[in-house]
Protein backbone atom coordinates (compact mmCIF):
# COMPACT_ATOMS: atom_id res chain seq x y z
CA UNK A 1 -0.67 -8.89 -12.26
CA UNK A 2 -2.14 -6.88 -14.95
CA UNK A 3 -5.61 -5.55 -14.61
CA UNK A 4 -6.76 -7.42 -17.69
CA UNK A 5 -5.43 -10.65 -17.04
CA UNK A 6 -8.15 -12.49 -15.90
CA UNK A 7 -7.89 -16.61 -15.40
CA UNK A 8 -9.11 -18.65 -12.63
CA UNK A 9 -5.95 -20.28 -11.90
CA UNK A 10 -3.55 -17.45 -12.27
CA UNK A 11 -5.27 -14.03 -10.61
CA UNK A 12 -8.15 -14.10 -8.30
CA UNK A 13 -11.21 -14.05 -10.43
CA UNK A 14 -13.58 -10.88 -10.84
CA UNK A 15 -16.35 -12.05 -8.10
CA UNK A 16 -19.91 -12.51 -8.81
CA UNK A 17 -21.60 -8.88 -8.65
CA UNK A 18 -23.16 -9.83 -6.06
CA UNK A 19 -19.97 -10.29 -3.46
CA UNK A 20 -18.56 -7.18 -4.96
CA UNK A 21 -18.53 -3.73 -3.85
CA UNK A 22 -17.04 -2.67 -7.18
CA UNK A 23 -16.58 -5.19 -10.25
CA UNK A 24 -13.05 -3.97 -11.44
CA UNK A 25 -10.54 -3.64 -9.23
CA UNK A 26 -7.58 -6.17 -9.30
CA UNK A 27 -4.47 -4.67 -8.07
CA UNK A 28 -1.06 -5.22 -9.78
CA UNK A 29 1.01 -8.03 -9.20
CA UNK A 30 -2.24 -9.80 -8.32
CA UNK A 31 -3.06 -7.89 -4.95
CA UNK A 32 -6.66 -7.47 -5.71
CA UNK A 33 -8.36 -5.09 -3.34
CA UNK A 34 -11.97 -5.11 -3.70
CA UNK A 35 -14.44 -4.33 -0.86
CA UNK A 36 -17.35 -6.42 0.76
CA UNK A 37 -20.14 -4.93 1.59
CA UNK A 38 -20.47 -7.32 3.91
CA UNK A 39 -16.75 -6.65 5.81
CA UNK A 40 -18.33 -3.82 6.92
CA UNK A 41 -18.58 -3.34 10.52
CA UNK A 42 -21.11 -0.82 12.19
CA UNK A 43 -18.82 2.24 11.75
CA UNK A 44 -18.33 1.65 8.47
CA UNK A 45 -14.65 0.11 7.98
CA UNK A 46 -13.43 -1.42 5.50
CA UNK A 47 -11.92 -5.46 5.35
CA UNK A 48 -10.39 -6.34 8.79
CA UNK A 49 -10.05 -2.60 9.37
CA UNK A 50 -9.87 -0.87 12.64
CA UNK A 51 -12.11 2.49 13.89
CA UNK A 52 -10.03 5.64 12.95
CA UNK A 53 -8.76 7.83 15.59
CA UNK A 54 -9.28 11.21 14.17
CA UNK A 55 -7.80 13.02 16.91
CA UNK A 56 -4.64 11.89 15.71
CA UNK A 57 -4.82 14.96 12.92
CA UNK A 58 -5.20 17.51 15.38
CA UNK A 59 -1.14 17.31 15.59
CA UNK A 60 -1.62 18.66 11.73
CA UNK A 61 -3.55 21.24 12.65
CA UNK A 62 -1.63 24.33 10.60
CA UNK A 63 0.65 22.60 8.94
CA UNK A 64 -0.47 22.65 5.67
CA UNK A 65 -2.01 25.47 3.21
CA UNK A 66 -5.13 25.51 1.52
CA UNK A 67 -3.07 25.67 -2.04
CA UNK A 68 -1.20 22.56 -0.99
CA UNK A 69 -4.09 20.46 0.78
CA UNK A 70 -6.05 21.31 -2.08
CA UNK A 71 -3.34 20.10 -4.85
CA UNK A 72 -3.32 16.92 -2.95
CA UNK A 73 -6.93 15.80 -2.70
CA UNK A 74 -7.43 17.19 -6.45
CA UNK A 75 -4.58 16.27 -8.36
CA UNK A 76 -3.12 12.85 -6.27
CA UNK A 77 -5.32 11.30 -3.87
CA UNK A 78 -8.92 12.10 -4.94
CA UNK A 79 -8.91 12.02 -8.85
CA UNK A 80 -11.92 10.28 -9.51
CA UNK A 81 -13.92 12.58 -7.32
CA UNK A 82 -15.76 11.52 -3.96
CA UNK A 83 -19.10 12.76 -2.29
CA UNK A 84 -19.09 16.33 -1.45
CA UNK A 85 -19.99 15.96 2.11
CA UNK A 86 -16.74 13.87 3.13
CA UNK A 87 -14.44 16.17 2.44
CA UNK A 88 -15.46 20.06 2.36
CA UNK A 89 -12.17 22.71 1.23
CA UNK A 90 -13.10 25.85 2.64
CA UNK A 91 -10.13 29.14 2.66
CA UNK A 92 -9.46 28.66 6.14
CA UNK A 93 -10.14 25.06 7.24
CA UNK A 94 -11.37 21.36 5.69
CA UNK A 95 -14.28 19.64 7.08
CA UNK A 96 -13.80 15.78 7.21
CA UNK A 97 -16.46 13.69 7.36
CA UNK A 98 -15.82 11.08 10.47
CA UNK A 99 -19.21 9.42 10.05
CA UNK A 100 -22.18 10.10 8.25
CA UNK A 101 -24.47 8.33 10.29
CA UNK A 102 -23.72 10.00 13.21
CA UNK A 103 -22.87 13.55 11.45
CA UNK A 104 -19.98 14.16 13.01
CA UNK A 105 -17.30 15.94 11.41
CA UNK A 106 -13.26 17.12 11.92
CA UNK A 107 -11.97 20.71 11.30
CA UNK A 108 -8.28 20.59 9.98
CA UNK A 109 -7.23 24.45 10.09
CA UNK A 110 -4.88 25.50 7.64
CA UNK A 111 -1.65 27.38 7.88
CA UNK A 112 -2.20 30.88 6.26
CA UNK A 113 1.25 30.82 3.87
CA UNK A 114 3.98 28.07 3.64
CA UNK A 115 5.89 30.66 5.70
CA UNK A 116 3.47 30.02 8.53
CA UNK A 117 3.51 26.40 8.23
CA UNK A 118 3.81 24.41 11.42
CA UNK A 119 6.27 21.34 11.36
CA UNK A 120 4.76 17.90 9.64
CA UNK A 121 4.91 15.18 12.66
CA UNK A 122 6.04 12.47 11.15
CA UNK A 123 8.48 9.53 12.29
CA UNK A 124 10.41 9.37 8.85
CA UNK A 125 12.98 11.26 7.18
CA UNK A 126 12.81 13.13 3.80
CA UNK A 127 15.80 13.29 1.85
CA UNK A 128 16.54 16.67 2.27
CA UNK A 129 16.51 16.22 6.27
CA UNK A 130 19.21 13.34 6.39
CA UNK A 131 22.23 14.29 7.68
CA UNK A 132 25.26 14.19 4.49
CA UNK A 133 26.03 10.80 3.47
CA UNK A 134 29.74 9.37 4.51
CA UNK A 135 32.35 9.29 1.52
CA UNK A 136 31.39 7.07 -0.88
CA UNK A 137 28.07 5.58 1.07
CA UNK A 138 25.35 7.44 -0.89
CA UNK A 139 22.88 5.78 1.47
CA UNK A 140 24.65 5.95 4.56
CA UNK A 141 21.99 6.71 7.92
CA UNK A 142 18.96 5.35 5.41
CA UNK A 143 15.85 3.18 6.71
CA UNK A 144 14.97 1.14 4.13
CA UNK A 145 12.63 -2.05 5.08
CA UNK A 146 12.18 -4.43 2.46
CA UNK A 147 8.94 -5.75 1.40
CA UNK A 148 9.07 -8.91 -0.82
CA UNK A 149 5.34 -9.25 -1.97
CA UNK A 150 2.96 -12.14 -0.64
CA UNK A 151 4.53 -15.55 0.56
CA UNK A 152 5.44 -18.20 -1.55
CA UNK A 153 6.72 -21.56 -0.60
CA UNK A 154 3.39 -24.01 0.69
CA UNK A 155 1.57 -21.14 0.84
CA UNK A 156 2.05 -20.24 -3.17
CA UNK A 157 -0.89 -22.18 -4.96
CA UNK A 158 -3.31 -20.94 -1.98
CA UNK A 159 -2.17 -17.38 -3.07
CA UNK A 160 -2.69 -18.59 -7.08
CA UNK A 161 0.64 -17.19 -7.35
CA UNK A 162 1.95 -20.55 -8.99
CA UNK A 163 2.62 -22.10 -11.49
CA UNK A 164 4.89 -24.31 -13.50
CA UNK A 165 5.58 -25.66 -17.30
CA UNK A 166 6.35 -29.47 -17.57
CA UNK A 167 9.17 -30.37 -15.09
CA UNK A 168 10.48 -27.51 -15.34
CA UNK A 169 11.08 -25.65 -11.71
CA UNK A 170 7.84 -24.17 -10.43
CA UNK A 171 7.32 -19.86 -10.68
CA UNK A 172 6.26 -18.64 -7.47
CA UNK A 173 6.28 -14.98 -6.74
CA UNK A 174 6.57 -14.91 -3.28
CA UNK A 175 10.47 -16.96 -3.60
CA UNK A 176 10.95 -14.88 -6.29
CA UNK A 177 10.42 -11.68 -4.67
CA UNK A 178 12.43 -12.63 -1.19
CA UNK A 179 15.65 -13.73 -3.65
CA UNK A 180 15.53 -9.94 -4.96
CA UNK A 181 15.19 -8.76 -1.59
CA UNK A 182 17.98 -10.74 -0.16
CA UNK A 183 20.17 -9.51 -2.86
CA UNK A 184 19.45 -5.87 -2.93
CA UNK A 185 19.40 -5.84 0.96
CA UNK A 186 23.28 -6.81 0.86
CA UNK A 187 23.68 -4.23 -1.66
CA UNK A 188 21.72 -1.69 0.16
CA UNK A 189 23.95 -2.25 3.10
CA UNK A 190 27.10 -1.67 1.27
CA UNK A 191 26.16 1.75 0.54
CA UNK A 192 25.84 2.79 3.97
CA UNK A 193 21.70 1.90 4.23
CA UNK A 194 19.86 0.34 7.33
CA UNK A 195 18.00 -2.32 6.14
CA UNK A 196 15.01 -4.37 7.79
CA UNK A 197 12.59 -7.23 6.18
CA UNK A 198 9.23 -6.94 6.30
CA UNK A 199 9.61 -11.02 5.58
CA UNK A 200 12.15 -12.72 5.57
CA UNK A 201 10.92 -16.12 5.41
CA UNK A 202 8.44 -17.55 3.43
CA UNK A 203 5.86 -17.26 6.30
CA UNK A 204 3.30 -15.54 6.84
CA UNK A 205 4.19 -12.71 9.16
CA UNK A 206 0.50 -12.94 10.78
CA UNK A 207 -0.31 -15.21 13.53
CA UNK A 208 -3.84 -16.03 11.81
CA UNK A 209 -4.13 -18.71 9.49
CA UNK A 210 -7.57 -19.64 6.83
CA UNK A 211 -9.59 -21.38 9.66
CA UNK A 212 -9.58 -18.40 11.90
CA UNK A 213 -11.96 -16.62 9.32
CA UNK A 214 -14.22 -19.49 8.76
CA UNK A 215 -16.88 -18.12 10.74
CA UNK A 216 -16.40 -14.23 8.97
CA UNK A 217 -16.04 -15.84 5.61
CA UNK A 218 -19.38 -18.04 5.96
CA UNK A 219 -20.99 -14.67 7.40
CA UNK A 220 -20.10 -12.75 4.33
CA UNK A 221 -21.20 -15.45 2.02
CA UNK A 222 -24.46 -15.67 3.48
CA UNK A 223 -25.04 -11.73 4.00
CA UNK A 224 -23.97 -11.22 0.16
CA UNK A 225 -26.77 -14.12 -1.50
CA UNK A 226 -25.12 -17.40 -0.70
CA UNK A 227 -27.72 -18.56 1.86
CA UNK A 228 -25.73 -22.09 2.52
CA UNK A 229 -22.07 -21.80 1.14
CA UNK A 230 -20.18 -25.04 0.40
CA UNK A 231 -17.43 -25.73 3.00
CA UNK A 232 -14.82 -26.80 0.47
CA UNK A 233 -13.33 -25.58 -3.16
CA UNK A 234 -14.11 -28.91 -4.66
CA UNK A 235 -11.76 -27.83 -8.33
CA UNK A 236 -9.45 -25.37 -8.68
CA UNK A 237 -10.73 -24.17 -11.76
CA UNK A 238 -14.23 -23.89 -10.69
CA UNK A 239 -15.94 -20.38 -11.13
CA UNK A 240 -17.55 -20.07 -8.42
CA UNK A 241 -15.23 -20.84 -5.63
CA UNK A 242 -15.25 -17.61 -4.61
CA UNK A 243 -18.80 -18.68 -2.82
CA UNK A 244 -16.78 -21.35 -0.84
CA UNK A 245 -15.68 -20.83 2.47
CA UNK A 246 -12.82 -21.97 2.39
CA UNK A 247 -11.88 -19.73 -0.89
CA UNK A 248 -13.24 -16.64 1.26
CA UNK A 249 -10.81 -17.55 4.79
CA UNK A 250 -8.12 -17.79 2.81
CA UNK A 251 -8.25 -14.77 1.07
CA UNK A 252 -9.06 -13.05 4.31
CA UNK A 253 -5.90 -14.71 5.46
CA UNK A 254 -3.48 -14.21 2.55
CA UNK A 255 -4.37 -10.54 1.88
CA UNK A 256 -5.87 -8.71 4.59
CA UNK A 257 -4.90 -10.03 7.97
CA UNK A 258 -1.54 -10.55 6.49
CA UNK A 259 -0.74 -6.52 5.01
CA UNK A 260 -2.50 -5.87 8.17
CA UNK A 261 -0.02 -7.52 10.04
CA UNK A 262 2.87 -5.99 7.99
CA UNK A 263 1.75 -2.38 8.42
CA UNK A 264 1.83 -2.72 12.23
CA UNK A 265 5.41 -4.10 11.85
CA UNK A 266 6.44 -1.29 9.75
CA UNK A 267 4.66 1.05 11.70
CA UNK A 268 4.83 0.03 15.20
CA UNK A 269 8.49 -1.39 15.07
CA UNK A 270 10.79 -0.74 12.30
CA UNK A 271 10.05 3.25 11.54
CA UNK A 272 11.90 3.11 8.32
CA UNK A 273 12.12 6.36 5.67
CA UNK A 274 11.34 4.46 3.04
CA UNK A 275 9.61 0.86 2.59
CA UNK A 276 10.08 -1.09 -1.06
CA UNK A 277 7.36 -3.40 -2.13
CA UNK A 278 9.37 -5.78 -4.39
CA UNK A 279 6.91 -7.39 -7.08
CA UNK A 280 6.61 -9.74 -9.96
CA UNK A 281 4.00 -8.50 -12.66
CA UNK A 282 2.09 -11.24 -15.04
CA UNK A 283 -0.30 -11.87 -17.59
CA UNK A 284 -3.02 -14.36 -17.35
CA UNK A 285 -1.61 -18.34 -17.78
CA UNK A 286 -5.13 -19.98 -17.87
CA UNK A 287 -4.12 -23.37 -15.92
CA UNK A 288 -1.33 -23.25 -13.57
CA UNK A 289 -0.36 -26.88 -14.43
CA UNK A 290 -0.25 -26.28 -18.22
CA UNK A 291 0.13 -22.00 -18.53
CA UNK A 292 0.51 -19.83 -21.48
CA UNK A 293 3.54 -18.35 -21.95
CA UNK A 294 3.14 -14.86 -23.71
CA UNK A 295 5.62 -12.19 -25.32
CA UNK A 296 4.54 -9.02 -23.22
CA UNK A 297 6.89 -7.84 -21.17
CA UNK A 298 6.92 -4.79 -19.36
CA UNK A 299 7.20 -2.45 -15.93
CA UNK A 300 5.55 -0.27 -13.94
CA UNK A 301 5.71 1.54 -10.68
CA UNK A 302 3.00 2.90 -7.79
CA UNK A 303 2.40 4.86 -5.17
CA UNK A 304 -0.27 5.86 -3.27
CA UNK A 305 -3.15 7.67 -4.69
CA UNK A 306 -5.90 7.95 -6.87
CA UNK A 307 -8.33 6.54 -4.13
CA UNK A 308 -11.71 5.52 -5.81
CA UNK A 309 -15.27 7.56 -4.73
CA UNK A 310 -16.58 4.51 -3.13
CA UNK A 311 -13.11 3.77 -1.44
CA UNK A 312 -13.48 7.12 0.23
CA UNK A 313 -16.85 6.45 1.80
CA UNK A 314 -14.95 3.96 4.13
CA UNK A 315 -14.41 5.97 7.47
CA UNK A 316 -11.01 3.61 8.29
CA UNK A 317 -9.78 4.55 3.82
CA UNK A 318 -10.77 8.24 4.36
CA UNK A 319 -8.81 8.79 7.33
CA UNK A 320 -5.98 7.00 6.01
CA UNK A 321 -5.98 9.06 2.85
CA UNK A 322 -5.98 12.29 4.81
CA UNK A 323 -3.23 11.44 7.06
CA UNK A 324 -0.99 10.27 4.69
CA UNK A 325 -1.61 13.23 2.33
CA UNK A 326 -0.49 15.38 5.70
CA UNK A 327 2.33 13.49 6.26
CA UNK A 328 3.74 14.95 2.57
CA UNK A 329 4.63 10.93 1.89
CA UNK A 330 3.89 12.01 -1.73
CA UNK A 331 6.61 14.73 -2.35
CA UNK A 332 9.36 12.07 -1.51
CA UNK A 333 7.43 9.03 -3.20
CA UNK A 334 7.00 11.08 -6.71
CA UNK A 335 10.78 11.99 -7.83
CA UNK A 336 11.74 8.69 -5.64
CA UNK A 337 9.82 6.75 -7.60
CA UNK A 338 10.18 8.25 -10.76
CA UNK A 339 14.29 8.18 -10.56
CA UNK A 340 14.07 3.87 -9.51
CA UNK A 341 11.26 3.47 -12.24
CA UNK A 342 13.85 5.41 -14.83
CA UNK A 343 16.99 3.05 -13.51
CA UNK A 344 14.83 0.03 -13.82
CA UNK A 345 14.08 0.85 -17.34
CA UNK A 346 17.62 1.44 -18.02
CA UNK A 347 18.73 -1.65 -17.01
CA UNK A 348 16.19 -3.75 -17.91
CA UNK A 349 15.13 -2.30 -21.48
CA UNK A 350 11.27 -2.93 -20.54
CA UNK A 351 8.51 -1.10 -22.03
CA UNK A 352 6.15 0.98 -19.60
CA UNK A 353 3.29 -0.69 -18.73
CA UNK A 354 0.07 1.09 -20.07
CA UNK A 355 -3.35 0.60 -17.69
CA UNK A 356 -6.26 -0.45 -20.47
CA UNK A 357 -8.45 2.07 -18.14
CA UNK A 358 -8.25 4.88 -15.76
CA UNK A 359 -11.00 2.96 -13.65
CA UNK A 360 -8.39 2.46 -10.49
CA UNK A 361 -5.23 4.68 -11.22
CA UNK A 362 -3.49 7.89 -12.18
CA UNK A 363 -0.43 8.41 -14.62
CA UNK A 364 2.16 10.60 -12.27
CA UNK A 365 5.50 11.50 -12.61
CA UNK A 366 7.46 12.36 -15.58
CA UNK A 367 9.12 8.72 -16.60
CA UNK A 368 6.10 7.10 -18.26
CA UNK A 369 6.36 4.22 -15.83
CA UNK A 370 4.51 5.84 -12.96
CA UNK A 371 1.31 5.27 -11.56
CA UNK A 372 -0.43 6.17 -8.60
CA UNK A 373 -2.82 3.77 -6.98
CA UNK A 374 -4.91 2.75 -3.86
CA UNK A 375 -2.96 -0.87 -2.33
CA UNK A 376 -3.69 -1.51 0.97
CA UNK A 377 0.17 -2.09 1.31
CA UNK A 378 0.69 1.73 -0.13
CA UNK A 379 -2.14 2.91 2.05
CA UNK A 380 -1.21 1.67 5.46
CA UNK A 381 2.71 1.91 5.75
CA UNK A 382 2.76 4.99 7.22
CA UNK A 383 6.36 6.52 5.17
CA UNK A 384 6.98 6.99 1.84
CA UNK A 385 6.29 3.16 -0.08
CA UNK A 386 7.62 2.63 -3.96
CA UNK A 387 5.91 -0.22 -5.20
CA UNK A 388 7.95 -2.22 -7.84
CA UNK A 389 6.09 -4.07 -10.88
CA UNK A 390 9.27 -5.31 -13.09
CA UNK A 391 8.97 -8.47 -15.19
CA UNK A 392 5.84 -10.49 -16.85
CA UNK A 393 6.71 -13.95 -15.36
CA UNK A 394 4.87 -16.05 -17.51
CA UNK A 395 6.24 -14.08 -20.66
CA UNK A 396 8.50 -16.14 -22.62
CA UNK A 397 11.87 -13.98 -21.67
CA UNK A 398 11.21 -13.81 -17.67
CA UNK A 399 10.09 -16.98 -17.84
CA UNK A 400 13.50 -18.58 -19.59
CA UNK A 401 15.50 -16.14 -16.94
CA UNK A 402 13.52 -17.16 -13.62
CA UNK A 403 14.29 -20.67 -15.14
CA UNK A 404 18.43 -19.85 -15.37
CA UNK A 405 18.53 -18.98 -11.96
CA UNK A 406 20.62 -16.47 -10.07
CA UNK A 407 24.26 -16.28 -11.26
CA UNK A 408 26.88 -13.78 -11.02
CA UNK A 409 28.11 -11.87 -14.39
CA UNK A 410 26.53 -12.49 -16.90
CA UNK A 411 25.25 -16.02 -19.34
CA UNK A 412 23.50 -16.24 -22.40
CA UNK A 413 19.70 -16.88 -22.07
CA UNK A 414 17.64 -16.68 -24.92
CA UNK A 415 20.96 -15.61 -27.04
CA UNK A 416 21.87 -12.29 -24.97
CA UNK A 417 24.16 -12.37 -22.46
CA UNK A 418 22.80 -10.87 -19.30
CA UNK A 419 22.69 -10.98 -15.47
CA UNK A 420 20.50 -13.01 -13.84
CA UNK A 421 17.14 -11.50 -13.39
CA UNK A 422 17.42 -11.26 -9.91
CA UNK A 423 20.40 -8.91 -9.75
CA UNK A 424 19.39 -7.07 -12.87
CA UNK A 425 16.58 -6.10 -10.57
CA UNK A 426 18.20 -5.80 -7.29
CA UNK A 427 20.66 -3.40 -8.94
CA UNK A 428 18.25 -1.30 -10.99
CA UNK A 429 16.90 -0.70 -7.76
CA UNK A 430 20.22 0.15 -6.03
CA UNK A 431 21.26 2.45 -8.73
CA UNK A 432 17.76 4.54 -8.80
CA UNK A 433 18.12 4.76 -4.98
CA UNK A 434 21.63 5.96 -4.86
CA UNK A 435 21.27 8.38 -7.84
CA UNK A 436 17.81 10.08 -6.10
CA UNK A 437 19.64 10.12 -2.38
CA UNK A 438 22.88 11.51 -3.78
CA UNK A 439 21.16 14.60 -5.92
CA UNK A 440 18.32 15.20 -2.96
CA UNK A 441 20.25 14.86 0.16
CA UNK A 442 22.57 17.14 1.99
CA UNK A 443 26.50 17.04 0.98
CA UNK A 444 29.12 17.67 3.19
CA UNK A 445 29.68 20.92 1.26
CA UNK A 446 26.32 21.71 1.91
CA UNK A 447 26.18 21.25 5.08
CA UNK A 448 29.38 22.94 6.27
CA UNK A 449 31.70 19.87 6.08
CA UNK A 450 34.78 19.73 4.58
C-alpha cells in the first residue's frame, strides 16, 4: 500500500509515538516495517531477530574493492547516511561495528583491483554464470521461487488486507497474489524455469500463531507506556488498538514470525537465483465494509536498499546489509528489475508510482518505476528478490477487473477489451524475465555450442 494511505481499516495505522521507533515507515503493499524499541533484545536485534554471526564475512574477505564497497554503502544501501562509527571505509579495509556496547568491531579487507578479486561465495546464480538456455526455453536451468505476498483466506481481515463493496466478492490480497503466482509459475515452467512456492496455500507458512506472542506483545506494551494493556481489540476501527494485545500478537504473527519463517525456507531449502515477491498496491478505503473506491492507479518496483540511519544501528539489519551488499545481489536485482518493471508497464499502461517523500526509499534504475527499499522480505532472502507493486485494488479499474475474474483472451471490462488482470500480470512478468535472461545469459554461440 502506498505510504500515504493511511485508514484504520485498510493499512496498519501510524502507531502512537510512543510504540514507535520511527513515525513513518509503512512499507508498500501494506508491509509496514517499523521497529520497537522494546523488540529489542540485549544485543541489540531487531523484531524476532536472531544474533548475527559475523564470522560468516570472513569468506568475503578480498573479494570486493574499496571503489565497489564504497559505491554500495554510498549510492544503494546507505543513502540516508548512518553513524560514523558502524561502518568506517578506510583504502585497505572497512571496520564494522558488531556491537557498540561491547566495542567490538570486524575488519573486511579489500581486494586491491577487480583483477585481484577473490570469488563472491554465494549459493545463487547470476545471469551471466548460467549455463546457455535450451532452444526456445529462455529460462531453461532457472531457480525462481515464488513469493505471493501475506496470506489471505481467514487470515485476510486479521492482516487488514480486506475488504469488500456491497455483495460484491470480497478483495483480499493474499488470494489475489497466490492466483498470479499459480499462473505465472505454469508459465515460468514452460520456458524451461524451476519453480518453487514460497506459499502455496493460504496458510501461514510459520508454525506460530497470535497467542504464542501474547506474553511478548503485553511486554512491549507495557515497556513502551501502556502500563495495563487491554486483552482484546474491542472495534475494528478503534485508534488505539495498536495498545491491545491482541492487535500487537497478531502483528508479531502476520509479519515477523511469518517473513521470518519464509526466509529460512528460501534460504535453508529452496536456494533459488532469483525469488519474486508478487504484490497488490492500494490506496486507503477508510472502512473495509463500505471502502472508497479511487481513480489512481499505478506501479512500482523494489529492491533492497536505502536502509534508514536508525535501521543500521540494529546489529542483526547491519549485518544483513553488509552481507547482502557482498553477495553483489544488487548488480542482478537493478537491470532485472528494471527490464520486469519496463514489461509490466508495457502491458499494463500504468503510470509509475511517485513516493510523496524520500523518508524510506531511493529512485534506482533507469525505467522510472524503480525503487530501492529496506522490506524485511528484500532484506533476508539471501539471492537477488524483485518486489512487484502492480495494481491499486481499491481503484475503480482494478477493482472492476479483480471483480471479472480470471478468464482466458480477452472481455470487455469497463469498455476495453483486455485479459484478465491476473494474466496481464503473470505475463508482464514472464515477458520482463525472458527478455532480461535472454540478452544477459550465455548463448550457445557464446559459449561454444553450435
Amino acid at each position: 500500500m502506498s505510504p500515504h494511505s493511511l485508514s484504520a481499516a485498510s493499512v496498519l495505522v501510524i502507531r502512537n509515538l510512543s510504540l514507535v521507533r520511527h513515525s513513518l515507515i509503512l512499507a508498500s503493499a501494506f508491509l509496514l516495517l517499523s521497529f520497537l524499541p522494546a523488540l529489542q533484545a540485549a544485543d541489540n536485534i531487531s523484531v524476532l531477530g536472531s544474533k548475527p554471526q559475523w564470522s560468516v564475512l570472513e569468506k568475503y574477505q578480498e573479494t570486493i574493492t574499496y571503489d565497489e564497497f564504497s559505491r554500495l554503502v554510498h549510492g544503494v544501501y546507505c543513502t540516508h547516511g548512518f553513524a560514523p562509527d558502524l561502518i568506517e571505509i578506510n583504502e585497505k579495509t572497512a571496520r564494522l561495528m558488531m556491537n557498540r556496547s561491547a566495542q567490538e568491531f570486524f575488519t573486511l579487507r579489500f581486494a586491491a583491483k577487480d583483477a585481484e578479486s577473490k570469488p563472491v561465495p554465494r549459493l545463487w546464480r547470476p545471469a551471466k554464470s548460467l549455463p546457455a538456455a535450451r532452444p526456445g526455453k529462455p529460462l531453461s536451468g532457472l531457480k525462481v521461487a515464488l513469493d505471493p505476498g501475506h496470506l489471505g483466506g481467514k487470515w485476510a481481515k486479521m492482516e487488514e488486507r480486506w475488504f469488500q463493496v456491497g455483495a460484491s466478492e470480497p478483495v483480499q490480497e493474499g488470494d489475489l497474489a497466490l492466483r498470479v503466482a499459480r499462473l505465472l509459475g505454469q508459465r515460468l515452467r514452460q520456458l524451461g524455469a524451476n519453480v518453487s512456492f514460497v506459499r502455496n496455500s493460504n496458510e501461514p507458512i510459520t508454525a506460530k500463531r497470535p497467542d504464542d506472542f501474547r506474553e511478548l506483545a503485553r511486554k512491549i506494551l507495557i515497556k513502551n507506556g501502556v502500563p495495563r494493556p487491554r486483552t482484546d481489540v474491542l472495534d475494528p476501527n478503534d485508534p488505539e488498538k495498536e495498545q491491545t494485545i491482541r492487535w500487537q500478537s497478531e502483528i508479531l504473527f502476520y509479519r515477523y514470525s511469518e517473513i521470518r519463517r519464509r526466509a529460512a525456507l528460501v534460504n535453508f531449502k529452496l536456494h533459488p537465483d532469483l525469488v519474486l515477491c508478487l504484490h497488490f498496491n492500494a490506496e486507503g478505503w477508510g472502512d473495509p465494509n463500505s471502502p472508497t473506491l479511487t481513480d489512481a492507479n499505478h506501479l512500482h518496483l523494489l529492491v533492497n536498499g536505502s536502509y534508514l540511519a536508525e535501521e543500521l544501528e540494529f546489529d542483526d539489519e547491519r549485518f544483513e546489509m553488509i552481507r547482502r551488499l557482498l553477495s553483489r545481489a544488487y548488480d542482478e536485482e537493478l537491470p532485472l528489475a528494471d527490464t520486469i518493471a519496463a514489461a509490466m508497464a508495457r502491458e499494463s499502461g500504468l503510470p509509475p508510482y511517485e513516493y510523496p517523500t524520500t523518508n524510506s526509499t531511493t529512485k534506482v534504475g533507469g525505467s522510472g518505476y524503480l525503487y530501492a527499499r529496506n522490506l524485511l522480505a528484500t532484506r533476508l532472502y539471501r539471492c537477488p528478490v524483485v518486489y512487484c507493486e502492480p495494481y491499486v485494488m481499491n481503484s475503480k479499474d482494478a477493482f472492476a477487473r479483480i471483480q471479472a475474474g480470471d478468464y482466458e483472451g480477452t472481455r470487455n471490462v469497463n469498455g476495453i477489451e483486455r485479459k484478465s488482470i491476473y494474466r496481464e500480470y503473470a505475463d508482464s512478468v514472464v515477458d520482463g524475465l525472458a527478455d532480461y535472461y535472454f540478452k544477459a545469459r550465455p548463448t550457445a554461440a557464446r559459449s561454444g555450442g553450435l
